[in-house]
PDB file of N, CA and C in Angstrom:
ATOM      1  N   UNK A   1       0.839  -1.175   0.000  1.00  0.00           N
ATOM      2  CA  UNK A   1       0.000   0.000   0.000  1.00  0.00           C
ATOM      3  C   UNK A   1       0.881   1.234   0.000  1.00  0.00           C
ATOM      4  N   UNK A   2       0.716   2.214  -0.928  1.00  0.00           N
ATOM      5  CA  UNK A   2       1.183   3.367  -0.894  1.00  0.00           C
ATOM      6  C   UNK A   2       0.464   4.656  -1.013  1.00  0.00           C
ATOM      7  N   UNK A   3       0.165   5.351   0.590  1.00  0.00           N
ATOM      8  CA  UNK A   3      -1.394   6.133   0.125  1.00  0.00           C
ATOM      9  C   UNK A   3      -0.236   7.419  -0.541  1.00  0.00           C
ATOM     10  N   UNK A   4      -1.154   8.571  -0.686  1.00  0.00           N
ATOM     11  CA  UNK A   4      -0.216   9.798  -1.174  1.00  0.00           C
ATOM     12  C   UNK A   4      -1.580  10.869  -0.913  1.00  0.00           C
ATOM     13  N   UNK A   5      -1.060  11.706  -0.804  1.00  0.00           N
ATOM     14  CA  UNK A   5      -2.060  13.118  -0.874  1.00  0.00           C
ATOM     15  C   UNK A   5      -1.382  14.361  -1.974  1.00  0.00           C
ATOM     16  N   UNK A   6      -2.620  14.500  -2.356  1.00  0.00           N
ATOM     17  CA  UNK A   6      -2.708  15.596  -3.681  1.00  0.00           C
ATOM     18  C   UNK A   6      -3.533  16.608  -2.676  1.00  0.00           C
ATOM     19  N   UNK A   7      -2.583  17.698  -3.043  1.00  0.00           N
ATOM     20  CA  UNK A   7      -3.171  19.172  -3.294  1.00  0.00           C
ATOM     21  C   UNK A   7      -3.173  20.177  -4.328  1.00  0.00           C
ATOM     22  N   UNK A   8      -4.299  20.553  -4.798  1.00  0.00           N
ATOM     23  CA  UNK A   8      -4.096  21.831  -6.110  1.00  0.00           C
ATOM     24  C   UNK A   8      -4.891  22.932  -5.379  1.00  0.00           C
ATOM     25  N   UNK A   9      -4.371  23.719  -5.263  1.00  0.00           N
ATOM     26  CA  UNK A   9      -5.106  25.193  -5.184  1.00  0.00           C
ATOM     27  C   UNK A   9      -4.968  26.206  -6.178  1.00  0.00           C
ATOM     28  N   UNK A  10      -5.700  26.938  -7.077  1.00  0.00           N
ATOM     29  CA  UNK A  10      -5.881  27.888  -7.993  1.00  0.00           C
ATOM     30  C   UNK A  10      -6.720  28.888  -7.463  1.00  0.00           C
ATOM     31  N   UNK A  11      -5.973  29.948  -6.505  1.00  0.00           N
ATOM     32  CA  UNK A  11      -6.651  31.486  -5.642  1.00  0.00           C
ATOM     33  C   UNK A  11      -7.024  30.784  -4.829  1.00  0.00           C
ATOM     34  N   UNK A  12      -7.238  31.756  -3.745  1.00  0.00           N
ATOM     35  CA  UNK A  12      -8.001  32.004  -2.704  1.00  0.00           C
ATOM     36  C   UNK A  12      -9.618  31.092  -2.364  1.00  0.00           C
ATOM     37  N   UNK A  13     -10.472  31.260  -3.329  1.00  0.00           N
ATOM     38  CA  UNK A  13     -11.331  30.637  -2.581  1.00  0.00           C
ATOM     39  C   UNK A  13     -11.881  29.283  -4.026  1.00  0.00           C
ATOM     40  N   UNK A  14     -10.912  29.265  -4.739  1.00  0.00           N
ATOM     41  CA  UNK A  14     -10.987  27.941  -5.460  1.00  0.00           C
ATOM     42  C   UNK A  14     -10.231  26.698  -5.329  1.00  0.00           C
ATOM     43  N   UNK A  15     -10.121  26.587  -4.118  1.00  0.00           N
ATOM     44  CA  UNK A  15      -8.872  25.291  -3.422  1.00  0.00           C
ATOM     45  C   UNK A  15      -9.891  23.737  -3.396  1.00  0.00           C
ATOM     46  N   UNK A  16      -8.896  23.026  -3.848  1.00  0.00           N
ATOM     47  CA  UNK A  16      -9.412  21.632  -3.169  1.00  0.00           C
ATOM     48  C   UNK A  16      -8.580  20.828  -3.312  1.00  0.00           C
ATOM     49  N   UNK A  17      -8.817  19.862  -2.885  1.00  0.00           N
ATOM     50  CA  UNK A  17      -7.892  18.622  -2.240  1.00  0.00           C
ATOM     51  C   UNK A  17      -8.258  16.966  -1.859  1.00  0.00           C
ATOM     52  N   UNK A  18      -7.571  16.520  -2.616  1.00  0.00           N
ATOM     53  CA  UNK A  18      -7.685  15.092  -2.438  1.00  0.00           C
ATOM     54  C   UNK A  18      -6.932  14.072  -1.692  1.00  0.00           C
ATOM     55  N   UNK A  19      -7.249  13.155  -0.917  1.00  0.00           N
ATOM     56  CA  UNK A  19      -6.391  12.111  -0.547  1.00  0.00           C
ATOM     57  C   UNK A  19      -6.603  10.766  -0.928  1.00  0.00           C
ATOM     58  N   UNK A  20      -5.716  10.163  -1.034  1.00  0.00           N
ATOM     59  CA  UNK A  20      -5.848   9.161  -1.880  1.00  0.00           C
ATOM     60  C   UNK A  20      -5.866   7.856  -1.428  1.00  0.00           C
ATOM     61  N   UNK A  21      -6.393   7.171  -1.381  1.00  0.00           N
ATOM     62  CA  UNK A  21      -5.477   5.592  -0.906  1.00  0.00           C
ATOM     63  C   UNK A  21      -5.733   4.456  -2.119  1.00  0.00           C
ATOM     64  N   UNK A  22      -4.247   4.419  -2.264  1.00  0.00           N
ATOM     65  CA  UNK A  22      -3.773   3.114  -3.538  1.00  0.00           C
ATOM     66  C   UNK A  22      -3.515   1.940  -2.936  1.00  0.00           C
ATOM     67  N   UNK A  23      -3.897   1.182  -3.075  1.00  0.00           N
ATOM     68  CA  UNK A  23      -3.109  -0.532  -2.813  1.00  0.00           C
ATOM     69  C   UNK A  23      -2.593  -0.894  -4.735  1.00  0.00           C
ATOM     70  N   UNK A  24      -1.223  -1.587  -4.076  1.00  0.00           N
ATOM     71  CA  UNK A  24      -0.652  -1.685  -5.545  1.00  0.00           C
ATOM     72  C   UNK A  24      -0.311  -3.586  -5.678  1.00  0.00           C
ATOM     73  N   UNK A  25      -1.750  -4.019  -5.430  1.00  0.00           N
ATOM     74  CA  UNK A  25      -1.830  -5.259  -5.252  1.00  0.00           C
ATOM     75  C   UNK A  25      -2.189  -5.748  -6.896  1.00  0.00           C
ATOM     76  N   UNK A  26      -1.395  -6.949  -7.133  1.00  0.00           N
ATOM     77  CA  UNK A  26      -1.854  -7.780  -8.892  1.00  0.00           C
ATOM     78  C   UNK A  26      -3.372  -7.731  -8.700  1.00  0.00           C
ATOM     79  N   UNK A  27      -3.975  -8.263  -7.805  1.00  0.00           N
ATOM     80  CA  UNK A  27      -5.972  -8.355  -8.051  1.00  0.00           C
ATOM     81  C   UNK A  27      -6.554  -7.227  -7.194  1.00  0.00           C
ATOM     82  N   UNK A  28      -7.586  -6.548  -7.800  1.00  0.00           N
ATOM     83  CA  UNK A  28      -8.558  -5.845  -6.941  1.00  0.00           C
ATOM     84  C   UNK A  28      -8.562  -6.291  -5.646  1.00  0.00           C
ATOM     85  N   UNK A  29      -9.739  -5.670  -4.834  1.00  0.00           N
ATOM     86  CA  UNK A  29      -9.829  -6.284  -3.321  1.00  0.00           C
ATOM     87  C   UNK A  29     -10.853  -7.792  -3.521  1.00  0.00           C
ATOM     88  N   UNK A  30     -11.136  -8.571  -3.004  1.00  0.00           N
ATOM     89  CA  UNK A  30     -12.557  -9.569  -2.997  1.00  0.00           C
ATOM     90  C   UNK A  30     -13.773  -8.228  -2.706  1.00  0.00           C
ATOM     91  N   UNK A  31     -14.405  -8.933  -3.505  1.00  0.00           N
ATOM     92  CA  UNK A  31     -16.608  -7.827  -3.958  1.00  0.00           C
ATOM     93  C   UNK A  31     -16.793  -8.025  -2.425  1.00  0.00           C
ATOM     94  N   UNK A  32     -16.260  -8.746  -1.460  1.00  0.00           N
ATOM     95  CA  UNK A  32     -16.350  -8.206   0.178  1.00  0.00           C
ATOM     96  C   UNK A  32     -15.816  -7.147   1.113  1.00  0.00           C
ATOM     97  N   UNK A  33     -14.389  -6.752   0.125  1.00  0.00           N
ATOM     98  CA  UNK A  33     -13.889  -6.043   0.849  1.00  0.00           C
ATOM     99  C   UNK A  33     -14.826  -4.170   0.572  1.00  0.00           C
ATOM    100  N   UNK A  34     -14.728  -3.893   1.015  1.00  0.00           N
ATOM    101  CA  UNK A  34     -15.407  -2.002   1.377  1.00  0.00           C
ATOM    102  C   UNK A  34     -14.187  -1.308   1.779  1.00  0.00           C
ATOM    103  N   UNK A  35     -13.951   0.055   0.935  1.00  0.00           N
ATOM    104  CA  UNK A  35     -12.992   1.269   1.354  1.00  0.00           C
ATOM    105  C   UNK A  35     -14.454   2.339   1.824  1.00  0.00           C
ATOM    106  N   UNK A  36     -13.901   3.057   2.644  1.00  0.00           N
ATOM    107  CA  UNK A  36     -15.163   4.014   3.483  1.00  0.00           C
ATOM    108  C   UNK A  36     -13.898   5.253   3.950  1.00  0.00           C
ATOM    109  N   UNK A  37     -14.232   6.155   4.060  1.00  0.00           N
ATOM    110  CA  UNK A  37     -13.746   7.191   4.274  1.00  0.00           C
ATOM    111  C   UNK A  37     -14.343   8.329   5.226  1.00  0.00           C
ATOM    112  N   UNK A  38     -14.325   8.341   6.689  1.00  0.00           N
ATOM    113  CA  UNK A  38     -14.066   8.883   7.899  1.00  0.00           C
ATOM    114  C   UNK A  38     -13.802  10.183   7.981  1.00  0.00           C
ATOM    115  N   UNK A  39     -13.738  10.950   8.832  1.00  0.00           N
ATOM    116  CA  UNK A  39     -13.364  12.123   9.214  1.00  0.00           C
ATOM    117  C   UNK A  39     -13.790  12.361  10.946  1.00  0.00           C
ATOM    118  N   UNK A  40     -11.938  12.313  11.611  1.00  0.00           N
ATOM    119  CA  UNK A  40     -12.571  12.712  13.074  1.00  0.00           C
ATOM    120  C   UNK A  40     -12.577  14.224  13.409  1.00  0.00           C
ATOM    121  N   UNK A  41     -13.202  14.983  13.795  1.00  0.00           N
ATOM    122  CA  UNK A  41     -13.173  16.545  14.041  1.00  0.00           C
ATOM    123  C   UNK A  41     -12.536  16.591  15.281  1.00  0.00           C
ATOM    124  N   UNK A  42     -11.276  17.388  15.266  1.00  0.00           N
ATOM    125  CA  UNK A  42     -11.082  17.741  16.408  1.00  0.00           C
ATOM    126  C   UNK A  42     -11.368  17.979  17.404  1.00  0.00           C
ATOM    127  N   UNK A  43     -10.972  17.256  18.755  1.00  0.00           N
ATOM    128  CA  UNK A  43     -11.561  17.097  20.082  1.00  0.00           C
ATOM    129  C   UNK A  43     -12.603  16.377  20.233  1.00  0.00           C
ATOM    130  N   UNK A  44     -13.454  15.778  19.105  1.00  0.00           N
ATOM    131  CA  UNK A  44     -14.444  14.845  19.103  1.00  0.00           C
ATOM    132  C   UNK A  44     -13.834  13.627  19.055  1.00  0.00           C
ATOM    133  N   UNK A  45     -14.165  12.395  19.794  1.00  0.00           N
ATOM    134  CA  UNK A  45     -14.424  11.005  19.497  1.00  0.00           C
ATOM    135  C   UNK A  45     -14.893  10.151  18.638  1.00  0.00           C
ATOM    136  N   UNK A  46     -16.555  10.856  17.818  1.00  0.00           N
ATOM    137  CA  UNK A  46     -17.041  10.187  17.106  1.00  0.00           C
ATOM    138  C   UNK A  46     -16.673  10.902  15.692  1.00  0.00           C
ATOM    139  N   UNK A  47     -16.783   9.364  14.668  1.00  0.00           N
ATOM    140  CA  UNK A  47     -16.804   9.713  13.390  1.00  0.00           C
ATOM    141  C   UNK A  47     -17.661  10.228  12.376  1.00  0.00           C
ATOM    142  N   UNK A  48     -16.873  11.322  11.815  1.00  0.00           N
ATOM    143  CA  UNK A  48     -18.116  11.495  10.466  1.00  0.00           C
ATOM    144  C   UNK A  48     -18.165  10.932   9.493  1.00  0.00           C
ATOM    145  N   UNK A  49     -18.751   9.835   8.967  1.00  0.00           N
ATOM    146  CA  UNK A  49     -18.827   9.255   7.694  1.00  0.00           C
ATOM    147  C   UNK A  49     -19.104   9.698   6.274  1.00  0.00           C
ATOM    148  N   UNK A  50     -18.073   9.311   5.620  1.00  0.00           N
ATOM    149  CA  UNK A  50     -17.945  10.607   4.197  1.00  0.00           C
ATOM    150  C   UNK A  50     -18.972   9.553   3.637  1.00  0.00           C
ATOM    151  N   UNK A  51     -18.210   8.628   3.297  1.00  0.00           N
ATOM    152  CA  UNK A  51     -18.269   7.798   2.241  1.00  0.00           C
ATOM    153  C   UNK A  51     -17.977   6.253   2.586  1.00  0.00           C
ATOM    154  N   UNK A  52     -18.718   5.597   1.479  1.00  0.00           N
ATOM    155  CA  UNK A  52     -18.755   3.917   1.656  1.00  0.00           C
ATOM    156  C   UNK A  52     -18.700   3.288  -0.129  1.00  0.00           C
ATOM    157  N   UNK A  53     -17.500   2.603  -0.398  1.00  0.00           N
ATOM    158  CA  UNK A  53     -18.018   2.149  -1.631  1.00  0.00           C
ATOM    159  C   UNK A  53     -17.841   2.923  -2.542  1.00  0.00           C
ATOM    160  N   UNK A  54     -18.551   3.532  -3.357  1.00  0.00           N
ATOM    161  CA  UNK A  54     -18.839   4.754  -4.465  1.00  0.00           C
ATOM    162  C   UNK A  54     -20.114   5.594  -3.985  1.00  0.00           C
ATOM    163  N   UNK A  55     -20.730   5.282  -3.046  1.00  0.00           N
ATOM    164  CA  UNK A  55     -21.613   6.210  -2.659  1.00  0.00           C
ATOM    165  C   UNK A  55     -21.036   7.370  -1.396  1.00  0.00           C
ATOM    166  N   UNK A  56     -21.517   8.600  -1.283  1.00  0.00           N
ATOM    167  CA  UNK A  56     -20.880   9.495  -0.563  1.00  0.00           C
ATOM    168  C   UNK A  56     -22.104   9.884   0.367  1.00  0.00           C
ATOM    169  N   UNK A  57     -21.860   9.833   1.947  1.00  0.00           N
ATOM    170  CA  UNK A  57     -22.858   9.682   2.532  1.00  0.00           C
ATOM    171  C   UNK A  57     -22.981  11.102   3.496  1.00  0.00           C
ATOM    172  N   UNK A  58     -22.331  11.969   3.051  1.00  0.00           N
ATOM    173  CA  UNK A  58     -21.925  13.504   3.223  1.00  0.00           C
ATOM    174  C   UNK A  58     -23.294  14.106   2.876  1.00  0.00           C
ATOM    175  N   UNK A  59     -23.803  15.381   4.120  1.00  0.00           N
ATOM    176  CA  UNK A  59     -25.057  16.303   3.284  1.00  0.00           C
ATOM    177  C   UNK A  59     -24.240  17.252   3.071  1.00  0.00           C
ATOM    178  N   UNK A  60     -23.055  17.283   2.725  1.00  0.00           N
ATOM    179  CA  UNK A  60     -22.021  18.302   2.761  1.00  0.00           C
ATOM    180  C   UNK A  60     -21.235  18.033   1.018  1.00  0.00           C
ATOM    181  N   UNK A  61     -22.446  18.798   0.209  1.00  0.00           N
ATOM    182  CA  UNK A  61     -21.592  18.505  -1.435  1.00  0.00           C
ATOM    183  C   UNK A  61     -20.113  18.409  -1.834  1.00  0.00           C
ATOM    184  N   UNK A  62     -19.369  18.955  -1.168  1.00  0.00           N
ATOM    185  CA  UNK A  62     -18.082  19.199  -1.459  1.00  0.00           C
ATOM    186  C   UNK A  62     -17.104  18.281  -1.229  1.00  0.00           C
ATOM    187  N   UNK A  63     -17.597  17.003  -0.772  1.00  0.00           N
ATOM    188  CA  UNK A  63     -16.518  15.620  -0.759  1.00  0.00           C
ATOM    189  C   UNK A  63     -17.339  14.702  -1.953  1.00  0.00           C
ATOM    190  N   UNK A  64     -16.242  14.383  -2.703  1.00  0.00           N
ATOM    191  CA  UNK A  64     -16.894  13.311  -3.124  1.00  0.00           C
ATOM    192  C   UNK A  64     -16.152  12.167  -3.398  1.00  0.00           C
ATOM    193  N   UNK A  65     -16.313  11.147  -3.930  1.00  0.00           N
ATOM    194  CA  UNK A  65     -15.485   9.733  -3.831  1.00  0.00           C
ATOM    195  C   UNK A  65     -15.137   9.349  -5.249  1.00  0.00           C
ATOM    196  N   UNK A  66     -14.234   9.521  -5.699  1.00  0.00           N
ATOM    197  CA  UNK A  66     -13.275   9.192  -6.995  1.00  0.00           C
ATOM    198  C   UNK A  66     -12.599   7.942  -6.783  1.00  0.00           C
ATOM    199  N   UNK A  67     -12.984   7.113  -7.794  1.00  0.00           N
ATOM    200  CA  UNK A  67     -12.726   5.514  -7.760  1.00  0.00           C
ATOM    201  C   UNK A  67     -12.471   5.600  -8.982  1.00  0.00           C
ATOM    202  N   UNK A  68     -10.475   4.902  -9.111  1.00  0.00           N
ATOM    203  CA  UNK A  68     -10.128   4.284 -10.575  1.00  0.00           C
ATOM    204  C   UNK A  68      -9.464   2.712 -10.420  1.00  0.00           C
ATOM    205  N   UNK A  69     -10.377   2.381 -11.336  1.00  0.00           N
ATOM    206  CA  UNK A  69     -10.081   0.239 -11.430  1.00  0.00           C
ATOM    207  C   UNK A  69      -8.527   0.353 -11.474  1.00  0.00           C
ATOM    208  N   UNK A  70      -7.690  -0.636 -10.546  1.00  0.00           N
ATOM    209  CA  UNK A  70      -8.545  -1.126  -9.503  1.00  0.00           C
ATOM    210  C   UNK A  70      -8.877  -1.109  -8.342  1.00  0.00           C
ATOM    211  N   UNK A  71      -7.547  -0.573  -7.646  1.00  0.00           N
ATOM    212  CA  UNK A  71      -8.256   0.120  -6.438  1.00  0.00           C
ATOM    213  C   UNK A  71      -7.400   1.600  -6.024  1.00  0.00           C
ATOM    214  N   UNK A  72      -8.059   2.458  -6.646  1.00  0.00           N
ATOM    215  CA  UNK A  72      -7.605   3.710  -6.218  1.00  0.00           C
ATOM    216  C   UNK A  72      -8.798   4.121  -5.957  1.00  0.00           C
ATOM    217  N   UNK A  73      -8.769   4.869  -4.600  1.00  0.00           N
ATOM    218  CA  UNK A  73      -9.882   5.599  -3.885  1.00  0.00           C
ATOM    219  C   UNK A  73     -10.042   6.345  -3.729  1.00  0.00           C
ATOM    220  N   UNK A  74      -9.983   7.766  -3.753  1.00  0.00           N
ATOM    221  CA  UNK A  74      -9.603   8.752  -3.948  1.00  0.00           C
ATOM    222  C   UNK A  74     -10.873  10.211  -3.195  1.00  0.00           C
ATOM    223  N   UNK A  75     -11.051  10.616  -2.198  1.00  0.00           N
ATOM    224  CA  UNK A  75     -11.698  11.556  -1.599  1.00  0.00           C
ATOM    225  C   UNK A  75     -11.018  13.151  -1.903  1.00  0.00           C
ATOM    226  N   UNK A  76     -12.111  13.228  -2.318  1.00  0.00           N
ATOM    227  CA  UNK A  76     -12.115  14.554  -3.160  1.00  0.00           C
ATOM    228  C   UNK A  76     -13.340  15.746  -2.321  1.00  0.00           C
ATOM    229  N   UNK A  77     -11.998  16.901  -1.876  1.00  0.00           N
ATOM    230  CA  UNK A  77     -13.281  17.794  -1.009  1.00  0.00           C
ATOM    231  C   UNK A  77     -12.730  19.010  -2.032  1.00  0.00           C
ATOM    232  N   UNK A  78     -13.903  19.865  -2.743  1.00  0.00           N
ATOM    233  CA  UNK A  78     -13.691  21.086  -3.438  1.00  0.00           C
ATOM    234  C   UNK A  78     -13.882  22.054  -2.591  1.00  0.00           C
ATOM    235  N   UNK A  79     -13.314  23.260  -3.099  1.00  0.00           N
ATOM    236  CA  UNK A  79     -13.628  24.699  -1.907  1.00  0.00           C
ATOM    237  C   UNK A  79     -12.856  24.175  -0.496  1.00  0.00           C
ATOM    238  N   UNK A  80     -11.880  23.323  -0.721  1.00  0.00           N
ATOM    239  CA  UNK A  80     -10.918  23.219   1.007  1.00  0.00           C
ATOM    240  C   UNK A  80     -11.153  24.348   1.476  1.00  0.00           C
ATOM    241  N   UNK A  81     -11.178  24.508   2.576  1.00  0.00           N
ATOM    242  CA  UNK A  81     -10.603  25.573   3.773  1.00  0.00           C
ATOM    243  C   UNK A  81     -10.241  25.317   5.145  1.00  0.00           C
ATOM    244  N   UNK A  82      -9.787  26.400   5.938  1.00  0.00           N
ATOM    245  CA  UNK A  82      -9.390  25.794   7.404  1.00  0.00           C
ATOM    246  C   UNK A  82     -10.279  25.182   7.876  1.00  0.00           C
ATOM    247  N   UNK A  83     -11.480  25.464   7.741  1.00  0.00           N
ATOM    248  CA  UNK A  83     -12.215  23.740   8.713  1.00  0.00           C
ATOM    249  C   UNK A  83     -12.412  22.808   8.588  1.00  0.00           C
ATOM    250  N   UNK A  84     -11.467  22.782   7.140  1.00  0.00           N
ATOM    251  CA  UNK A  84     -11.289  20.547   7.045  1.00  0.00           C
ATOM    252  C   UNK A  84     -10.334  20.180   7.297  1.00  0.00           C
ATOM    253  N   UNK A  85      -9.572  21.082   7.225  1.00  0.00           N
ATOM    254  CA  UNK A  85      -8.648  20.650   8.221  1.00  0.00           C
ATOM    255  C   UNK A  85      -8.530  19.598   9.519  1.00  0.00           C
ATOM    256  N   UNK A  86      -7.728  18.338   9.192  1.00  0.00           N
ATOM    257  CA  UNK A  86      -8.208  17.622  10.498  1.00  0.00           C
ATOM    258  C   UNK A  86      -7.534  15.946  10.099  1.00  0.00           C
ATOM    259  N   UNK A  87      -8.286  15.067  10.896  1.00  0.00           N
ATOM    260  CA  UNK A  87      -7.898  13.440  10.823  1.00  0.00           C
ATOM    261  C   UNK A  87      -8.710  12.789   9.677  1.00  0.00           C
ATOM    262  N   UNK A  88      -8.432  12.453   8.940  1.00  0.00           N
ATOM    263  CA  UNK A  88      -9.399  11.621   7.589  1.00  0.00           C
ATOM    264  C   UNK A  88      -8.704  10.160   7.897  1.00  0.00           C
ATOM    265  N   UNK A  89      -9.375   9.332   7.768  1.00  0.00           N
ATOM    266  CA  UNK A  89      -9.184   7.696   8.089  1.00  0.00           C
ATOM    267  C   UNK A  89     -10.115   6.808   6.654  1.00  0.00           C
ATOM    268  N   UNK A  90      -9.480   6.184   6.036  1.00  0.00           N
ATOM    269  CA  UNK A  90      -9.438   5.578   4.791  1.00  0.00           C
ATOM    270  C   UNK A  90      -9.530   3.996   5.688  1.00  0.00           C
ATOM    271  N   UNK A  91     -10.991   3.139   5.508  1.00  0.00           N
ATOM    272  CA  UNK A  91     -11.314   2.006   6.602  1.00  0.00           C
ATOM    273  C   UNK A  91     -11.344   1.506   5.427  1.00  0.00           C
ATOM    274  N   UNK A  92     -10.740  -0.071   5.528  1.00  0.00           N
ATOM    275  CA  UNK A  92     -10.543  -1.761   4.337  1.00  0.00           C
ATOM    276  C   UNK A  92     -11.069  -2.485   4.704  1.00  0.00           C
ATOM    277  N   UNK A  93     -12.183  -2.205   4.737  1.00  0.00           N
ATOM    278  CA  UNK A  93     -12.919  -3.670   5.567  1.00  0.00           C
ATOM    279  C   UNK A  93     -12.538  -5.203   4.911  1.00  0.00           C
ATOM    280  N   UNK A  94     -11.200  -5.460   5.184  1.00  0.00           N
ATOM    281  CA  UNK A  94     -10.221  -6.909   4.653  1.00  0.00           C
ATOM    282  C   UNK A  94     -10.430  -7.315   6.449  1.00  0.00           C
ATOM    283  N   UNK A  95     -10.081  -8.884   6.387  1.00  0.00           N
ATOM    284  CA  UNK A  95      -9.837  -9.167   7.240  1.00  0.00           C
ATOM    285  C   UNK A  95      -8.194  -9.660   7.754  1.00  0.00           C
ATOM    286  N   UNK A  96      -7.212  -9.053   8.685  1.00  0.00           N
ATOM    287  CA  UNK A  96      -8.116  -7.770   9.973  1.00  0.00           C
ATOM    288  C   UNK A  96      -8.176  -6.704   8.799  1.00  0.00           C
ATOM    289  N   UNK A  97      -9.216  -5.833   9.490  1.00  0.00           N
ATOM    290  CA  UNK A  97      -9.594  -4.760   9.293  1.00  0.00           C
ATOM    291  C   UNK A  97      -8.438  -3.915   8.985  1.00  0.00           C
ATOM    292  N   UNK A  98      -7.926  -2.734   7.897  1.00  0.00           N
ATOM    293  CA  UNK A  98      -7.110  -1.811   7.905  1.00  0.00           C
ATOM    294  C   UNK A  98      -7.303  -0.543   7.986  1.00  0.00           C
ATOM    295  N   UNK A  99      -6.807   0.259   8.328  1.00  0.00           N
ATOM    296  CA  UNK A  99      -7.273   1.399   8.641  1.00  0.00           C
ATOM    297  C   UNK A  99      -5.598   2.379   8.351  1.00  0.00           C
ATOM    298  N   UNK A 100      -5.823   3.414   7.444  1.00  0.00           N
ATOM    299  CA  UNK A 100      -4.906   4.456   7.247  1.00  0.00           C
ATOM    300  C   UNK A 100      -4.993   6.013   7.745  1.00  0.00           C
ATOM    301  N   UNK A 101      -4.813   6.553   8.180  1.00  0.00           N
ATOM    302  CA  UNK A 101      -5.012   7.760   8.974  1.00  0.00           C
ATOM    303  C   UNK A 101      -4.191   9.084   8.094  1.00  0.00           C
ATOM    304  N   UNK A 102      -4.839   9.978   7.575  1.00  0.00           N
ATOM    305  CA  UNK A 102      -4.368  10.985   7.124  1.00  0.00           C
ATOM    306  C   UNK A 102      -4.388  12.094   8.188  1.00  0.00           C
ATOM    307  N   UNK A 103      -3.329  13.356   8.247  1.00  0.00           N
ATOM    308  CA  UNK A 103      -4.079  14.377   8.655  1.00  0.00           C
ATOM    309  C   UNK A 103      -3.621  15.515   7.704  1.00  0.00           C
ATOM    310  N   UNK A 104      -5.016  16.662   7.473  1.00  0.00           N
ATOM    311  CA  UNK A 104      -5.192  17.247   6.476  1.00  0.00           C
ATOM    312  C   UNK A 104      -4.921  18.606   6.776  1.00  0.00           C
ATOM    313  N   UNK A 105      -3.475  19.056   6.427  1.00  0.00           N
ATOM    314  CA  UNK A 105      -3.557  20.593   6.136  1.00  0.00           C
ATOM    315  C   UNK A 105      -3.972  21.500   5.577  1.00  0.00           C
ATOM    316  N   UNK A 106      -4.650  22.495   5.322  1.00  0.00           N
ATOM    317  CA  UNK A 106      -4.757  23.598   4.405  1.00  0.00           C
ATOM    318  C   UNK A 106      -3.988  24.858   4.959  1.00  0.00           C
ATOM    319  N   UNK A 107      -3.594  25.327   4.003  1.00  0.00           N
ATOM    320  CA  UNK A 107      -2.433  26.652   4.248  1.00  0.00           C
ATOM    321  C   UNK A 107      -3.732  27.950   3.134  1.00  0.00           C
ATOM    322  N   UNK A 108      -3.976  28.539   3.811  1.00  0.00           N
ATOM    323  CA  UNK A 108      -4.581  29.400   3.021  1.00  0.00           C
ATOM    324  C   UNK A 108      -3.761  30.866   2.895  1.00  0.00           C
ATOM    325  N   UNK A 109      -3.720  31.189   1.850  1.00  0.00           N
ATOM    326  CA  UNK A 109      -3.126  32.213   1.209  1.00  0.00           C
ATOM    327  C   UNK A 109      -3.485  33.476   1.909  1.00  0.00           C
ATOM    328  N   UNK A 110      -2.252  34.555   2.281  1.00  0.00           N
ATOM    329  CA  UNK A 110      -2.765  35.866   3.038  1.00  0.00           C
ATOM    330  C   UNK A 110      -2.811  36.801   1.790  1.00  0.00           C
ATOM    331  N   UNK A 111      -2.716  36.464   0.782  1.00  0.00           N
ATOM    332  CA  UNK A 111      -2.792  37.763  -0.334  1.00  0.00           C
ATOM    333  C   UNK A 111      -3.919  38.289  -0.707  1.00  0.00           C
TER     334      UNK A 111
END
């Protein structure tokens, strides 16, 4: 597994940002395994659930879930700013369970 994070920002309030998680395995996962994509908010315990699968379970338009065969996963939030900033967790439901932990900077521009 080699996750990576992409950032593009073009100005001030057209930023967004993706993180990625690749497995660079010869076969897909087994039609059992599930990638889901998390978000813990600072100082909170519980999780926010982006995403499961290809469906995005966000009332919050600006994440969405970019999937390329065969397994690149790819969470995509448009309009970043400082309050997404935070813990994003990329869950494999393989057995055991895997779990990758991002944490997400944004640097916003003072110009």
């Amino acid at each position: 597994m080699s996750p990576q994070c992409f950032t593009e920002t073009s100005g001030r309030l057209n930023a967004s940002c993706a993180i990625t998680y690749t497995s660079y395995k010869p076969k897909p996962p087994k039609k059992s395994a599930m990638v889901s994509w998390v978000r813990r908010k600072s100082g909170d315990t519980a999780l926010q659930l982006l995403t499961v699968g290809k469906q995005t379970y966000s009332g919050d338009s600006r994440y969405q879930i970019e999937f390329q065969y065969p397994n690149n996963w790819r969470l995509k939030i448009t309009r970043a700013n400082k309050n997404d900033e935070g813990v994003y967790e990329c869950q494999i439901s393989t057995h055991p369970p895997k779990v990758i932990i991002y944490y997400l900077y944004v640097n916003v521009s003072t110009r």
